[in-house]
C-alpha atoms as a PDB file:
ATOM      1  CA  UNK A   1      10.735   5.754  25.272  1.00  0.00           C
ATOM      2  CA  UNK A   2       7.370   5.494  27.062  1.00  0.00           C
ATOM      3  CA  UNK A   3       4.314   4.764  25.358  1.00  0.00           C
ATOM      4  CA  UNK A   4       0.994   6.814  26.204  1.00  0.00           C
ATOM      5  CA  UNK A   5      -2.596   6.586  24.422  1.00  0.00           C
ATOM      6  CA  UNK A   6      -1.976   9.065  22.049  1.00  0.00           C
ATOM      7  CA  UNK A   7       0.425   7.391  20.177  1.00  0.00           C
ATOM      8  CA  UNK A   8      -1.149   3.766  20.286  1.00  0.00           C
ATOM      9  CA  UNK A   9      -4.191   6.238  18.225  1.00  0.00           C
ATOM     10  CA  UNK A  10      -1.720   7.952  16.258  1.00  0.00           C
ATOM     11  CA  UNK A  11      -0.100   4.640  15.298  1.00  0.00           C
ATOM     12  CA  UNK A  12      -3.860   3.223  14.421  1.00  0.00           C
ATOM     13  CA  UNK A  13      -4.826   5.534  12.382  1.00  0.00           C
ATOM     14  CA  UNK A  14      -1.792   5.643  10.786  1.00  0.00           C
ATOM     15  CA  UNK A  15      -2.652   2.072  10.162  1.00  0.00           C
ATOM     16  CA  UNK A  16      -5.814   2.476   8.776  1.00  0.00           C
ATOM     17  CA  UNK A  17      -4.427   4.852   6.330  1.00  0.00           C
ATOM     18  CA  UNK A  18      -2.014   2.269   5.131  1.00  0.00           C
ATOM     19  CA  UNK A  19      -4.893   0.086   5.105  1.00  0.00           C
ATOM     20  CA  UNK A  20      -6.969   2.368   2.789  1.00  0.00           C
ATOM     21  CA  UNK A  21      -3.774   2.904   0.558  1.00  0.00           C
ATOM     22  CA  UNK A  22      -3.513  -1.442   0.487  1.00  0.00           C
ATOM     23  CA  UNK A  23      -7.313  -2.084  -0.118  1.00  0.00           C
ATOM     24  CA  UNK A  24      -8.784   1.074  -2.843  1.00  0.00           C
ATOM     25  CA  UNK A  25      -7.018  -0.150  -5.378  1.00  0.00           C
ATOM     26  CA  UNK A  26      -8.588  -3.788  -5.055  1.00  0.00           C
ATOM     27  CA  UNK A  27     -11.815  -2.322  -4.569  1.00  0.00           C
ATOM     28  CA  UNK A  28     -11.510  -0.632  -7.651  1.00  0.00           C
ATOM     29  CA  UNK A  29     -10.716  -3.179 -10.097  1.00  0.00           C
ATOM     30  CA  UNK A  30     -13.909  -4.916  -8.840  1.00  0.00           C
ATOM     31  CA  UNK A  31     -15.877  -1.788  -9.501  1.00  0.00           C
ATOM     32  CA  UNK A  32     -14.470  -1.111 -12.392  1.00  0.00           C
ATOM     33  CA  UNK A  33     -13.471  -4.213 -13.693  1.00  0.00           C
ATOM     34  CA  UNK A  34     -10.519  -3.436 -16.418  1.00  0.00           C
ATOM     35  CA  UNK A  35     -12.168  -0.231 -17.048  1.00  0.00           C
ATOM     36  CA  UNK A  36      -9.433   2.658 -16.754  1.00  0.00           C
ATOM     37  CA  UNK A  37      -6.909  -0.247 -16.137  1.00  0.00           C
ATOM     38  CA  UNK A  38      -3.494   0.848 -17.885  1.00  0.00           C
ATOM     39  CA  UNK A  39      -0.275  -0.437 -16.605  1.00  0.00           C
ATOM     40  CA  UNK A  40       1.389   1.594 -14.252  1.00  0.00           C
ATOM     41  CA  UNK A  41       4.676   0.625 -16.530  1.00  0.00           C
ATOM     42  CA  UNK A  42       3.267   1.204 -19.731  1.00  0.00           C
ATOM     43  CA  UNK A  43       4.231  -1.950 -20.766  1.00  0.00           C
ATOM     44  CA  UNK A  44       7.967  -1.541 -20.658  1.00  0.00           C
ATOM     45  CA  UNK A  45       9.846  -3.884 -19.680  1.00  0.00           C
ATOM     46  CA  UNK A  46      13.515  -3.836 -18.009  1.00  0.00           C
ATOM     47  CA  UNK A  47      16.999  -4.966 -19.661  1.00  0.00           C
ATOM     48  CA  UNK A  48      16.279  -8.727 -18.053  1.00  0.00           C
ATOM     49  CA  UNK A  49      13.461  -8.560 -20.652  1.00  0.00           C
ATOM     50  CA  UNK A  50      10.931  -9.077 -18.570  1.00  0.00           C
ATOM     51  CA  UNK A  51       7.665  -6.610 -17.079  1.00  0.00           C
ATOM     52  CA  UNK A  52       9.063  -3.602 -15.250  1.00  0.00           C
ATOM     53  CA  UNK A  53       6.366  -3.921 -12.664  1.00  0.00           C
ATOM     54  CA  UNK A  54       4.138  -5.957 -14.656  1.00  0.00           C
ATOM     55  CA  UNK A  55      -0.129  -5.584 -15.027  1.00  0.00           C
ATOM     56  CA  UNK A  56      -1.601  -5.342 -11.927  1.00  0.00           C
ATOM     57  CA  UNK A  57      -0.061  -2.429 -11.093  1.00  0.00           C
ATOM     58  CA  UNK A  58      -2.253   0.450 -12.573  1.00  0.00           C
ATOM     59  CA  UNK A  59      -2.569   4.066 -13.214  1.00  0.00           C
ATOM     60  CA  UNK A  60      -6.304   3.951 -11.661  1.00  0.00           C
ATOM     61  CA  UNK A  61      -5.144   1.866  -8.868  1.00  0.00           C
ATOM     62  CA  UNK A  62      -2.501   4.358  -7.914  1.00  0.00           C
ATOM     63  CA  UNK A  63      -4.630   7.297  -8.450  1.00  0.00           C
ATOM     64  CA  UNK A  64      -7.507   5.777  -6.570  1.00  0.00           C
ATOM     65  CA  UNK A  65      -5.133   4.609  -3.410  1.00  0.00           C
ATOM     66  CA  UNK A  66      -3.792   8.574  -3.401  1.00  0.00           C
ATOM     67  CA  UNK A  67      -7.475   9.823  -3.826  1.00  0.00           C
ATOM     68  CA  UNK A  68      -9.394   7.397  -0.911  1.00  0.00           C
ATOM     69  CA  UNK A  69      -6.200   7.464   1.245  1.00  0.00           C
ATOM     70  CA  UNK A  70      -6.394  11.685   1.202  1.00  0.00           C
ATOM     71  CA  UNK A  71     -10.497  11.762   1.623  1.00  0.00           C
ATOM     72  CA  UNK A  72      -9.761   9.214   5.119  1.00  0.00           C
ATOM     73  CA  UNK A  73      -7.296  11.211   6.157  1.00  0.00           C
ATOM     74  CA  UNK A  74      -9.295  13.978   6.385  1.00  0.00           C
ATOM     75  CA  UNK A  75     -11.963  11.774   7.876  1.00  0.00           C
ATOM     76  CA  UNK A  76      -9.671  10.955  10.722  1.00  0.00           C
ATOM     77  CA  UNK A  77      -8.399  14.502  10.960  1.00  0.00           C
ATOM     78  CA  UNK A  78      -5.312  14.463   9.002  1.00  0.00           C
ATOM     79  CA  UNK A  79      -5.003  16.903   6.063  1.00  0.00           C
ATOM     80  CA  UNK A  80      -5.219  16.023   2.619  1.00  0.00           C
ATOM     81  CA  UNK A  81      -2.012  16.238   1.618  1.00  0.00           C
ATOM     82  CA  UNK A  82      -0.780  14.362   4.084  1.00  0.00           C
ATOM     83  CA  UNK A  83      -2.917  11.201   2.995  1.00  0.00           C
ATOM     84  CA  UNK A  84      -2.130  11.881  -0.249  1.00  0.00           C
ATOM     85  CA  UNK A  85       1.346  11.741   0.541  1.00  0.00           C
ATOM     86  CA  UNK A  86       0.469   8.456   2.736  1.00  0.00           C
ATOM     87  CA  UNK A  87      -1.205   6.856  -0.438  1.00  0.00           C
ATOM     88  CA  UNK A  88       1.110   8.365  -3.052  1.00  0.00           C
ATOM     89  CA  UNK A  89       4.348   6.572  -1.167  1.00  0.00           C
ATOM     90  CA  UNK A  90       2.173   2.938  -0.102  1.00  0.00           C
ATOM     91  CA  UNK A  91       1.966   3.082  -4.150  1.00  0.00           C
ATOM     92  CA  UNK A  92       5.355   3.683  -4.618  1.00  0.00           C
ATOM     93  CA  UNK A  93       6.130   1.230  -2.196  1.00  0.00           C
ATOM     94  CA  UNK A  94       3.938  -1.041  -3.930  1.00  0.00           C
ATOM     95  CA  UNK A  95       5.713  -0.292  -7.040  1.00  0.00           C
ATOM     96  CA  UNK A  96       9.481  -1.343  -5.681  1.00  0.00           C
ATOM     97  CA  UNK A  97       8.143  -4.519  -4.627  1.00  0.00           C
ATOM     98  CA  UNK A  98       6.664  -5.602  -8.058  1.00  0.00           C
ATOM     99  CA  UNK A  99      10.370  -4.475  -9.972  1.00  0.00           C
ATOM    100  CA  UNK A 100      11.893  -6.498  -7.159  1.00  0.00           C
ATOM    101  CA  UNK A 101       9.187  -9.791  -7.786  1.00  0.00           C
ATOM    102  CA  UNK A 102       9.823  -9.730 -11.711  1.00  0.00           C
ATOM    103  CA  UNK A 103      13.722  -9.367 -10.983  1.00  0.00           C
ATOM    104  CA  UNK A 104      13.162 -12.645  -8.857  1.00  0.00           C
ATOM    105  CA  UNK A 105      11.095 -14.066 -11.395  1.00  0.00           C
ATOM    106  CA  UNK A 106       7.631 -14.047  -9.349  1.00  0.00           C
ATOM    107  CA  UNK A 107       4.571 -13.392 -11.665  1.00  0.00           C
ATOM    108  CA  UNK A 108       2.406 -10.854 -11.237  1.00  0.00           C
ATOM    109  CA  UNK A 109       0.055 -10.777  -8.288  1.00  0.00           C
ATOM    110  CA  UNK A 110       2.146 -14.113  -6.822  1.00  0.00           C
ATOM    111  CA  UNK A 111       3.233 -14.351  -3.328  1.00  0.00           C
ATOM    112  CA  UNK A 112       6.406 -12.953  -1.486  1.00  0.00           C
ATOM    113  CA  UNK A 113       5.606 -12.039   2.010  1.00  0.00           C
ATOM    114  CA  UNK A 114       7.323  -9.402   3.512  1.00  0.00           C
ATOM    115  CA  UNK A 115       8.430  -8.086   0.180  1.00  0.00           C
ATOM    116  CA  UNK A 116       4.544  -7.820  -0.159  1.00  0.00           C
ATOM    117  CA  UNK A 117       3.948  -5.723   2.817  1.00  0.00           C
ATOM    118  CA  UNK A 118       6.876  -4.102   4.259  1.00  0.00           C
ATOM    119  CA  UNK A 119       7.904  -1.406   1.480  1.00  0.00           C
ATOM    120  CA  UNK A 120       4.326  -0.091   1.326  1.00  0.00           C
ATOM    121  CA  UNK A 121       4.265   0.583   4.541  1.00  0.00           C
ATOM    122  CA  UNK A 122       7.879   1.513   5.529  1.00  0.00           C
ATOM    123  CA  UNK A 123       8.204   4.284   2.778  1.00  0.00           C
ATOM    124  CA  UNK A 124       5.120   6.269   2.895  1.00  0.00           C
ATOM    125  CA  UNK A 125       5.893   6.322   7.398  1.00  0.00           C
ATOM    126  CA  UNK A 126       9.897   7.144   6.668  1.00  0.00           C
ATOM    127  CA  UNK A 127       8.237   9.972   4.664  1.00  0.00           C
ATOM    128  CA  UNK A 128       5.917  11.712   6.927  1.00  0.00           C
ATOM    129  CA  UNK A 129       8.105  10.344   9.945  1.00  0.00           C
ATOM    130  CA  UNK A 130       9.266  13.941  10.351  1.00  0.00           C
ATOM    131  CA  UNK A 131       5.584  15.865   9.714  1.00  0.00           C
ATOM    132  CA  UNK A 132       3.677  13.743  12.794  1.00  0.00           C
ATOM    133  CA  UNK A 133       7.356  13.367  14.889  1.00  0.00           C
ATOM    134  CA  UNK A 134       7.103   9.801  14.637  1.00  0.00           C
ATOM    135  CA  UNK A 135      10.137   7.996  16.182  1.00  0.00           C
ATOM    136  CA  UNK A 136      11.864   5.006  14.492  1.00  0.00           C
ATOM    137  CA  UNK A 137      10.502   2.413  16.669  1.00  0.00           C
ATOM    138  CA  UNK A 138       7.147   3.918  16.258  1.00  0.00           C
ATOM    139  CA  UNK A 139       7.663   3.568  12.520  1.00  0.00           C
ATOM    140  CA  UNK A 140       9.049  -0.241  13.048  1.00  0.00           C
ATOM    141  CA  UNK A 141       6.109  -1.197  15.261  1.00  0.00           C
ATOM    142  CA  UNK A 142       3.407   0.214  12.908  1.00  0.00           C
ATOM    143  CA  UNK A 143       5.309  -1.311   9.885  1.00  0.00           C
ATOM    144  CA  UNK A 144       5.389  -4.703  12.045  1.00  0.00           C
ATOM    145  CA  UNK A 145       1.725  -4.362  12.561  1.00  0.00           C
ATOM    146  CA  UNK A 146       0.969  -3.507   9.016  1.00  0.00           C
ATOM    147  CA  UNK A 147       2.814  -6.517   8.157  1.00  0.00           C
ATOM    148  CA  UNK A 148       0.843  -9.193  10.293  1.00  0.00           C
ATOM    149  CA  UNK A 149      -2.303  -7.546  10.058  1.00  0.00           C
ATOM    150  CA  UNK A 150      -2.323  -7.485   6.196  1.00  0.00           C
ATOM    151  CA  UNK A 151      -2.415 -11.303   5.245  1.00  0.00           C
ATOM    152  CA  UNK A 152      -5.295 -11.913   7.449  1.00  0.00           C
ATOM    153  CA  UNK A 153      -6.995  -8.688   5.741  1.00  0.00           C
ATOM    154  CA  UNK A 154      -6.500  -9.734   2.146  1.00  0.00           C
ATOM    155  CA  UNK A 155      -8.150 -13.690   3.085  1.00  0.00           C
ATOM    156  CA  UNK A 156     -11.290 -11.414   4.509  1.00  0.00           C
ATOM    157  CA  UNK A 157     -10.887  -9.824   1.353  1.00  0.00           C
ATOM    158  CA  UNK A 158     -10.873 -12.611  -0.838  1.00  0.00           C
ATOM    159  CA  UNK A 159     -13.827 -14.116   0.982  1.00  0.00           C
ATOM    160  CA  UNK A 160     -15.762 -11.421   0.555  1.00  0.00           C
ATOM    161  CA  UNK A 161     -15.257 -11.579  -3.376  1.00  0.00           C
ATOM    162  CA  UNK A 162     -13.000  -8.422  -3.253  1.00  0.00           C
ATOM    163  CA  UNK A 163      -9.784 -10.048  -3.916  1.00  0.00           C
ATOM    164  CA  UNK A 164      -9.073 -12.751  -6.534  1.00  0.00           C
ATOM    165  CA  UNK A 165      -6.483 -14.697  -4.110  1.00  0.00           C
ATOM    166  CA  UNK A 166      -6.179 -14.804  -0.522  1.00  0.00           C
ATOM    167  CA  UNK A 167      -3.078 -13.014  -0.320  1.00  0.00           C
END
């Protein structure tokens, strides 16, 4: 494997996508406050009786990632479907990691790191691995990155009144 220029830009972008995916959603609910806020779930809950994903996983956060992840991936020269692929799968990824924090009896919006980062970005780059010919250890070192680079993210957010915790 050698590594040229091209894909340390690829591998950027693609990070910034992820990024956009991660952060809209935040964004939103401080915009919007709890306007257009419904549970992703609906409510339900799963047969250990408690919140299948639980509340801070919305409708307009998911439709906001998919929307702001597809307009910057045009903006970086992707197409739109494939950033609203990229945002679609971050929120799905998003999603897994919530069921699997209620199963382990983490509330809402609390604190598992790695379980935090890694499925958003791992699913939506095992999906469009084979569209931009990524290679598994280009999709390990741009999960990797996403991972480090997000806590230190999500404390700029906080301090800039976007985020209601630090992580």
């Amino acid at each position: 494997m050698t590594f040229n220029q091209d894909d340390f830009w690829l591998g950027a972008r693609l990070l910034l996508l992820l990024a956009v995916a991660n952060g809209a959603p935040v964004v939103a609910k401080k915009v919007f406050g709890t306007r257009w806020s419904a549970p992703l779930d609906a409510g339900w809950r799963f047969v250990d009786g408690r919140p299948l994903l639980g509340p801070s996983k919305t409708v307009r956060g998911f439709v906001v990632a998919v929307a702001g992840t597809a307009v910057a991936a045009a903006l970086m020269g992707f197409s739109l479907g494939l950033g609203s692929v990229v945002g679609a799968f971050a929120m799905l990824g998003d999603a897994l990691s919530s069921f699997v924090k209620r199963r382990l009896n983490i509330a809402s919006s609390g604190r598992a790191t790695g379980i935090d980062q890694i499925p958003e970005a791992l699913l939506p780059l095992i999906v469009i691995r084979g569209v931009l010919e990524l290679s598994l250890p280009e999709v390990a070192a741009i999960t990797l990155a996403f991972f480090v680079l997000e806590m230190p993210l999500a404390r700029l957010f906080f301090r800039l009144g976007l985020r209601d915790r630090p992580y």
